[in-house]
N, C-alpha and C. Protein backbone atom coordinates (compact mmCIF):
# COMPACT_ATOMS: atom_id res chain seq x y z
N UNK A 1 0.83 -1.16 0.00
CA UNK A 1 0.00 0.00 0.00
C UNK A 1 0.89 1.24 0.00
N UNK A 2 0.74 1.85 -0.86
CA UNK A 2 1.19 3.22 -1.16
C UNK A 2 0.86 4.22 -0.25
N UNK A 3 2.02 5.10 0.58
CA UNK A 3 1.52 6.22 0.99
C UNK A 3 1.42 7.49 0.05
N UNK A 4 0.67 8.58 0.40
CA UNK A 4 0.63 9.43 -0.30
C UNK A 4 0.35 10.79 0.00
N UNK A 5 1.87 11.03 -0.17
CA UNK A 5 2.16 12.55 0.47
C UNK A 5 1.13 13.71 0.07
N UNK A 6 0.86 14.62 0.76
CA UNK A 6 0.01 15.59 0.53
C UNK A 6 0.84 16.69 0.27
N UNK A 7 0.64 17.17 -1.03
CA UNK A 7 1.78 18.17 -1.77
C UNK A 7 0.86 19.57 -1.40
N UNK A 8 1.52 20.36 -0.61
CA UNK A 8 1.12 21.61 -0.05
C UNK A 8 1.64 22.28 -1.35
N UNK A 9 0.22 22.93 -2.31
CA UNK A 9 0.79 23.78 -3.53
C UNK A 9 0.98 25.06 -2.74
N UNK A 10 2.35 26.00 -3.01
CA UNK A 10 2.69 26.93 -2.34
C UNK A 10 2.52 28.32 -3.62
N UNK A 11 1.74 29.46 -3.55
CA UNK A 11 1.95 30.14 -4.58
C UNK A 11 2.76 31.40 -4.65
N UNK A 12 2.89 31.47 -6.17
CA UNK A 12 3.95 32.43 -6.21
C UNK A 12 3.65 33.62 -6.86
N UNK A 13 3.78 34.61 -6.75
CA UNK A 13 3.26 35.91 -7.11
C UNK A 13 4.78 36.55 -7.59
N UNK A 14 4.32 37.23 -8.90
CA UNK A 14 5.70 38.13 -9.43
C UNK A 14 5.28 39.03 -10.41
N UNK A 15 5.49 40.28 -10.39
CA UNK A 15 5.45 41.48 -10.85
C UNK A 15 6.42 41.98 -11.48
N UNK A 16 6.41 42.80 -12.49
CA UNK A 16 7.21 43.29 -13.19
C UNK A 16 7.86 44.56 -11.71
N UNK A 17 9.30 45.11 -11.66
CA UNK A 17 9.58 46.38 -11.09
C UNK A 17 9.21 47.30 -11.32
N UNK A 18 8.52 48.09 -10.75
CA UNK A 18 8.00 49.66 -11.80
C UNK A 18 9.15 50.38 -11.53
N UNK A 19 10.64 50.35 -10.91
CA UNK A 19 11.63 50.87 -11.20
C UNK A 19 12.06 51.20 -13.08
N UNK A 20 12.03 49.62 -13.74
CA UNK A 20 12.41 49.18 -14.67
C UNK A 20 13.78 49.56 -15.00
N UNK A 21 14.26 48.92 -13.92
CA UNK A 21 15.72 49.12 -13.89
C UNK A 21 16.12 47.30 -14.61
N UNK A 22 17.25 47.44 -15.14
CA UNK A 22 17.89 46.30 -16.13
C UNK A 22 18.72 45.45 -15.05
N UNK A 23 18.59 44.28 -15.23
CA UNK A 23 19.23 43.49 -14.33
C UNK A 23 20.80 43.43 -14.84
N UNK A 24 21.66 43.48 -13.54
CA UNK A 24 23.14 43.47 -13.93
C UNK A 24 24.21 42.85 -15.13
N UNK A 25 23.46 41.48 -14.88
CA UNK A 25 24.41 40.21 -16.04
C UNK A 25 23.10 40.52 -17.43
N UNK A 26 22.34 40.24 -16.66
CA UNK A 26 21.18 39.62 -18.43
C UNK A 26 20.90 40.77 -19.53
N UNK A 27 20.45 41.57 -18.48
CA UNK A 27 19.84 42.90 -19.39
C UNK A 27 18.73 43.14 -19.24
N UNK A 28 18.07 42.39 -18.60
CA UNK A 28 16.55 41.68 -18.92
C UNK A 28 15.58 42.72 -17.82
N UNK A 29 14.89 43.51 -17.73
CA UNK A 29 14.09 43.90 -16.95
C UNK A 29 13.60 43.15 -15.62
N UNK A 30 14.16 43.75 -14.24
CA UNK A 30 14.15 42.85 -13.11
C UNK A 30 12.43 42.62 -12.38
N UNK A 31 11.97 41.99 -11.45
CA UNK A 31 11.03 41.58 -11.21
C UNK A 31 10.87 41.61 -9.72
N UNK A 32 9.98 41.54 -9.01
CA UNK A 32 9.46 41.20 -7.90
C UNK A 32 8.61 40.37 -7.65
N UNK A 33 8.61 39.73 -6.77
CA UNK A 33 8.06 38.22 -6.50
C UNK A 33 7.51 38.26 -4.65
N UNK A 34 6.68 37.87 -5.07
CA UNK A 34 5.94 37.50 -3.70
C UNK A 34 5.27 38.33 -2.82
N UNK A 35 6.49 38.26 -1.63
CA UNK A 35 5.74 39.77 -0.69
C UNK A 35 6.00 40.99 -1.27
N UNK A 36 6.79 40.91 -1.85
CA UNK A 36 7.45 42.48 -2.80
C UNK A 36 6.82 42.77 -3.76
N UNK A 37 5.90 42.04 -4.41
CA UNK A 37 5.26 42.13 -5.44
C UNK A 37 4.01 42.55 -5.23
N UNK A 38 3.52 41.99 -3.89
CA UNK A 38 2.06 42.67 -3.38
C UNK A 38 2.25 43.86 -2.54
N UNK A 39 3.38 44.18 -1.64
CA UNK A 39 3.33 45.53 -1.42
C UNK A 39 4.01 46.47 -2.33
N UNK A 40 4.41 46.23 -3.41
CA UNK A 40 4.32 47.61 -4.46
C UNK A 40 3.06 47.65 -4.90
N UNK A 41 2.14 46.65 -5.46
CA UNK A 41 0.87 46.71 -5.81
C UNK A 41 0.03 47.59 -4.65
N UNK A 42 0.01 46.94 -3.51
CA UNK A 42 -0.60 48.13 -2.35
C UNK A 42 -0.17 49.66 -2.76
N UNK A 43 0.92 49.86 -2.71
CA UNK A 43 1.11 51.12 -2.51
C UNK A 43 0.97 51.74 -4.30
N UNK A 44 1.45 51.21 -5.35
CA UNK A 44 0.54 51.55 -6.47
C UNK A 44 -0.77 51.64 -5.97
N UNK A 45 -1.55 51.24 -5.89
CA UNK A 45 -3.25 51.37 -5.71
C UNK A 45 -3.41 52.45 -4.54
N UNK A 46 -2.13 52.81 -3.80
CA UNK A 46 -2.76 53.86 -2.94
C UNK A 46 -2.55 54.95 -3.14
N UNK A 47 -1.72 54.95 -4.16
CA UNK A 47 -0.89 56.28 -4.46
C UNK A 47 -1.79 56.27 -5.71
N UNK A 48 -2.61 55.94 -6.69
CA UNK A 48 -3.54 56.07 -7.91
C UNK A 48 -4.62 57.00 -7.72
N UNK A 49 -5.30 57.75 -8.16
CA UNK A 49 -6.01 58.93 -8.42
C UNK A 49 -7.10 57.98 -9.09
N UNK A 50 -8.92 58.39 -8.81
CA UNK A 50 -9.54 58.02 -9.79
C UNK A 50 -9.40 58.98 -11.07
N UNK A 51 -10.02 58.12 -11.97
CA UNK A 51 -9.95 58.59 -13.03
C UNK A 51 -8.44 58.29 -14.09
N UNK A 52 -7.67 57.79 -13.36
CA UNK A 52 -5.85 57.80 -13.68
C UNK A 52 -5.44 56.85 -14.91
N UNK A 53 -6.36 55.34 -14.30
CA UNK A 53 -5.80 54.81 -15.56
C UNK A 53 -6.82 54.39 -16.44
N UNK A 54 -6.36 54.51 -17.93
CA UNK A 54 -7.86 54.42 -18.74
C UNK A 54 -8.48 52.89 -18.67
N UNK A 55 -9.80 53.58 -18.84
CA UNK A 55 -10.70 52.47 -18.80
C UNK A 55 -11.20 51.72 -17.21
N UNK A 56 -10.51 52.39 -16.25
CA UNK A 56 -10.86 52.07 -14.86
C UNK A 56 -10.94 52.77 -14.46
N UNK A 57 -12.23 53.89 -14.30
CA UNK A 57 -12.39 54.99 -13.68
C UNK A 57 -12.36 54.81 -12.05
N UNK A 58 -13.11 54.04 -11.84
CA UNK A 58 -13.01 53.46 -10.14
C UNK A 58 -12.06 52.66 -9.28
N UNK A 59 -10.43 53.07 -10.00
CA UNK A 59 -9.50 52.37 -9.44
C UNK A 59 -9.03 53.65 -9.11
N UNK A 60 -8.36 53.12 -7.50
CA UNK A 60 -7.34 53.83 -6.97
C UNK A 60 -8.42 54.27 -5.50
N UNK A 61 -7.85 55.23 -5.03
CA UNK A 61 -8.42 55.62 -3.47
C UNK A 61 -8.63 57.44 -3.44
N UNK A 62 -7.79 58.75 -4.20
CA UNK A 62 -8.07 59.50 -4.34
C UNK A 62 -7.46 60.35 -3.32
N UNK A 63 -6.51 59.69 -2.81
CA UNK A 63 -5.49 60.17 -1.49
C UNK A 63 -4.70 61.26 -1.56
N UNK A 64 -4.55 62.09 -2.58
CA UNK A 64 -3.74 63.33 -2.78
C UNK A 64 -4.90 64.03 -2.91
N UNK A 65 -5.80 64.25 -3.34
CA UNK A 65 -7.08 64.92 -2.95
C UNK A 65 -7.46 65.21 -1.50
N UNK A 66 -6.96 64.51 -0.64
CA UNK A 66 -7.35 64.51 0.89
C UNK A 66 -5.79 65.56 1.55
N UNK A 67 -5.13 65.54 0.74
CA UNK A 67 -3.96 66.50 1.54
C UNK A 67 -4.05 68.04 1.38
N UNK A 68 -4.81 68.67 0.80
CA UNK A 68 -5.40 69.97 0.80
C UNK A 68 -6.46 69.88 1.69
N UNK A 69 -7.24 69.21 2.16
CA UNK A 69 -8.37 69.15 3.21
C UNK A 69 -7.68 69.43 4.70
N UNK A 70 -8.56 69.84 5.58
CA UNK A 70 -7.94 69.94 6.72
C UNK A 70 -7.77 68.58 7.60
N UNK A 71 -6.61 68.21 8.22
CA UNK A 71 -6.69 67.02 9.10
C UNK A 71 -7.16 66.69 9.97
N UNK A 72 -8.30 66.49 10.05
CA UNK A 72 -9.30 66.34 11.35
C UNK A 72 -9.93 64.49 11.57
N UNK A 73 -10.13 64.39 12.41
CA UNK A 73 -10.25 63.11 13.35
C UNK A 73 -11.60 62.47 11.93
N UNK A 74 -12.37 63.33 11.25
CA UNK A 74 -13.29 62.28 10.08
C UNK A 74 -12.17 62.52 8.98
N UNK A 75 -11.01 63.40 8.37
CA UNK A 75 -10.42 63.54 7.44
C UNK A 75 -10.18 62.18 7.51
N UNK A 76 -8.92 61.42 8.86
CA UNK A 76 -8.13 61.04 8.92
C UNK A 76 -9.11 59.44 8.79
N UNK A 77 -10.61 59.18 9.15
CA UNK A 77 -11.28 58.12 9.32
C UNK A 77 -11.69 57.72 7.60
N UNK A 78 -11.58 58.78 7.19
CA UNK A 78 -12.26 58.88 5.31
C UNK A 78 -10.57 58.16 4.69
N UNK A 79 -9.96 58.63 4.88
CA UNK A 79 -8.22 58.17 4.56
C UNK A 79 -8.14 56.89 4.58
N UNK A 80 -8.34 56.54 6.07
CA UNK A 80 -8.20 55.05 6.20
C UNK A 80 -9.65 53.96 5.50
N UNK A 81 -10.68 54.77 5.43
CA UNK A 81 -11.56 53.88 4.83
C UNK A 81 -11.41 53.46 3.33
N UNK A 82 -10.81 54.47 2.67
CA UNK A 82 -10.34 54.75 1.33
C UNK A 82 -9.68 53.79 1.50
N UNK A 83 -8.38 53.57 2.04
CA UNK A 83 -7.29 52.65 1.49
C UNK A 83 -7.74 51.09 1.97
N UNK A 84 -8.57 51.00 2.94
CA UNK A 84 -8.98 49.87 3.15
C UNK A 84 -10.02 48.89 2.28
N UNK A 85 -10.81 49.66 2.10
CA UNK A 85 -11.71 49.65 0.48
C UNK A 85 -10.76 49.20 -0.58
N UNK A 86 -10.14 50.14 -1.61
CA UNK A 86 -9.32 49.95 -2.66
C UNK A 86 -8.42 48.78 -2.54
N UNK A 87 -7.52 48.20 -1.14
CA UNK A 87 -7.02 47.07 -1.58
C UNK A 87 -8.12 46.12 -1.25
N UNK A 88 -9.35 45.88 -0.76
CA UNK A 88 -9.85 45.38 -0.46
C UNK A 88 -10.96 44.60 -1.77
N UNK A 89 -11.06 45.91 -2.76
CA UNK A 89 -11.69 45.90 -4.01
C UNK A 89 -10.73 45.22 -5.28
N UNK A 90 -9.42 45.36 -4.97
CA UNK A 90 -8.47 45.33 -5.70
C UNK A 90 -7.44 44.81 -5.95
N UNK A 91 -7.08 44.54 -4.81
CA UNK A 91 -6.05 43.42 -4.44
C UNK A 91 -6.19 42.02 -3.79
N UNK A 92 -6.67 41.06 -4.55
CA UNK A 92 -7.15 39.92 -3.97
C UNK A 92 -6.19 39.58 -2.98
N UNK A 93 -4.69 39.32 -3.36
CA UNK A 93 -3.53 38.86 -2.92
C UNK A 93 -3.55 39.17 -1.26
N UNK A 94 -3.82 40.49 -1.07
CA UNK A 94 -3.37 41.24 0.38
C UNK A 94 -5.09 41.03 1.30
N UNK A 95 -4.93 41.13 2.45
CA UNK A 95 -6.05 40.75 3.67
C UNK A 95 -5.65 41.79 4.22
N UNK A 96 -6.24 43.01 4.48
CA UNK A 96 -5.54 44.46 5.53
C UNK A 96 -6.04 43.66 7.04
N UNK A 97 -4.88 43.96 8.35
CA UNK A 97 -4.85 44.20 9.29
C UNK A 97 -5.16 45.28 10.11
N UNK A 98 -4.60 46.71 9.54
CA UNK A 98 -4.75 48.12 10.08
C UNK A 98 -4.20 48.57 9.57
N UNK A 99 -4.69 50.07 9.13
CA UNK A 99 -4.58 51.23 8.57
C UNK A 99 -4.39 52.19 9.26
N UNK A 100 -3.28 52.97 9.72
CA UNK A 100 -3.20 54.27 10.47
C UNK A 100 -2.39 55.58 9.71
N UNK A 101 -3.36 56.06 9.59
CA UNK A 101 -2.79 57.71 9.20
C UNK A 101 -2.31 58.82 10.40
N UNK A 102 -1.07 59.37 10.09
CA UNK A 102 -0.97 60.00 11.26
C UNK A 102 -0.15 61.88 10.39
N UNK A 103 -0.46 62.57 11.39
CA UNK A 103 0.09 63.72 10.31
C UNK A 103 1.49 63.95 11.48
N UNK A 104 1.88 64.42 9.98
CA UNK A 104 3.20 64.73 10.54
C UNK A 104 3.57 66.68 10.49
N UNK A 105 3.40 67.59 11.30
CA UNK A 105 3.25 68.88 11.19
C UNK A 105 4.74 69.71 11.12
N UNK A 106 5.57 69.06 11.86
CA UNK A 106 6.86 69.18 11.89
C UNK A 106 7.61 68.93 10.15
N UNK A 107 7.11 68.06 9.44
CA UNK A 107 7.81 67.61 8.03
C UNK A 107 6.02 68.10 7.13
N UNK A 108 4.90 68.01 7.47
CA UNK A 108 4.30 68.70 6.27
C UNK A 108 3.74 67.69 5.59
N UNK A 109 3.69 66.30 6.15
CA UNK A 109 2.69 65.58 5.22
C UNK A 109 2.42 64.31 6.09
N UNK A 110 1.79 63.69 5.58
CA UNK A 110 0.77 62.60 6.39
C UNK A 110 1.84 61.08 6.22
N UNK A 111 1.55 60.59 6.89
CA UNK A 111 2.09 58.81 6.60
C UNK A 111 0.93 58.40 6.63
N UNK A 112 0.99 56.94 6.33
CA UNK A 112 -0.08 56.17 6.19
C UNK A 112 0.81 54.92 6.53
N UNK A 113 0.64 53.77 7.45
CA UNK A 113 1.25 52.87 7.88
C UNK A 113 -0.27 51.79 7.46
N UNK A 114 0.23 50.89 6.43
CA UNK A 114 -0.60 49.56 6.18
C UNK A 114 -0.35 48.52 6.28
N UNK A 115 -0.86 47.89 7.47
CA UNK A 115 -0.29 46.62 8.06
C UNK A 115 -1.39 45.02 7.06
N UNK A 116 -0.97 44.12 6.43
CA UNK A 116 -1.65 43.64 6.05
C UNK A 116 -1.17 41.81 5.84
N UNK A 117 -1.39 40.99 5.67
CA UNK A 117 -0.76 39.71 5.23
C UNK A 117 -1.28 39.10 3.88
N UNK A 118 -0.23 38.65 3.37
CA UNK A 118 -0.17 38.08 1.80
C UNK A 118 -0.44 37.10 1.92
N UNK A 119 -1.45 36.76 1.20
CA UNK A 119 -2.45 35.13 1.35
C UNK A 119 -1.57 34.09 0.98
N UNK A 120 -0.94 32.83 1.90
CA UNK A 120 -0.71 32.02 2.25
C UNK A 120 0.93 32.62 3.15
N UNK A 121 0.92 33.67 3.27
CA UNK A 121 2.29 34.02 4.08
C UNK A 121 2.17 34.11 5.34
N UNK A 122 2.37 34.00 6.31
CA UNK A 122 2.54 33.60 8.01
C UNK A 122 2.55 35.09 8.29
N UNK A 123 3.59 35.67 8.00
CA UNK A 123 4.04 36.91 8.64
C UNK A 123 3.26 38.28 7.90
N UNK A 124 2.89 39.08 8.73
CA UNK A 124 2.29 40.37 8.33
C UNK A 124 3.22 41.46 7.30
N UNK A 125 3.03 42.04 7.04
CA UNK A 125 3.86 43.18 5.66
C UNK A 125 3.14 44.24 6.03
N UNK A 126 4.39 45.33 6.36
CA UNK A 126 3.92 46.53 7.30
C UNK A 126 4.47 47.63 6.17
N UNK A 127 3.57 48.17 5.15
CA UNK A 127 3.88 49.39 4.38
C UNK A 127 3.53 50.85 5.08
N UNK A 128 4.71 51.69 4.82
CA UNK A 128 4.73 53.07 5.10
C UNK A 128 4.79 53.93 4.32
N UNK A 129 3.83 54.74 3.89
CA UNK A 129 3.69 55.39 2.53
C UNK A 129 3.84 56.94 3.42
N UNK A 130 4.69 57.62 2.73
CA UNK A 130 4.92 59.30 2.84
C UNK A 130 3.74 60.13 1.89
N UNK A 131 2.81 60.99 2.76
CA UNK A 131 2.42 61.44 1.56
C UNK A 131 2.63 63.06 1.93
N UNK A 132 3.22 63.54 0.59
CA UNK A 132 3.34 64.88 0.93
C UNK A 132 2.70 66.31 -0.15
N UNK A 133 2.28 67.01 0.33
CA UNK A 133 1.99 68.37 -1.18
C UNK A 133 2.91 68.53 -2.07
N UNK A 134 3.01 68.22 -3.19
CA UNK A 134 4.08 68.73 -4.29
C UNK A 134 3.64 70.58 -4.62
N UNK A 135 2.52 71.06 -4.92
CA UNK A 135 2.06 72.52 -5.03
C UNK A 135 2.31 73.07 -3.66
């Protein structure tokens, strides 16, 4: 009688770099894979504007729109609902944990700390996005 191992399929996630920087030896345009691949995707989708990319008017969260508003205790609740929504709509890959926006008055712009875990990964992935006024 045959035993028969139970093959845990493990998946793999990989993204192009939006650096598009050339890999050293090949030449070849380098990549990201896995957890690196879903938190650039997070922070692409948080840093996206509606309206931004064609044909998906309802992608993105609208988060540079909120940094001319004043920072107040519903600014900061609309911020975090936004980004929790959008990867939530958008990013199958990522499960959010917590979202905290905090302003920073001393430097002039907001962080956004997104704590979240990559579906089948153990460990949590803690992104820190700077957001600041360019005008």
């Amino acid at each position: 009688m045959a035993i028969k191992k139970e093959a845990r399929q493990q998946e793999y996630y990989s993204d192009l770099d939006l650096a598009f920087l050339a890999h050293p030896v090949t030449g070849k345009l380098t990549k990201k894979t896995n957890r690196n691949a879903v938190r650039q995707s997070v922070k692409s989708l948080i840093l996206t504007d509606f309206y931004e990319r064609p044909f998906r008017p309802n992608l993105g969260c609208n988060v540079r729109a909120m940094l001319f508003e004043q920072f107040t205790p519903v600014t900061k609740q609309k911020l975090e609902n936004a980004v929790r929504e959008v990867i939530y709509n958008f990013e199958p890959r990522a499960e959010v944990i917590e979202v905290i926006a905090e302003q920073r008055d001393d430097l002039n712009l907001l962080t956004l700390s997104v704590a979240f875990y990559v579906i089948n990964d153990p460990e949590p992935v803690i992104l820190d996005v700077l957001l600041e006024r360019v005008r």
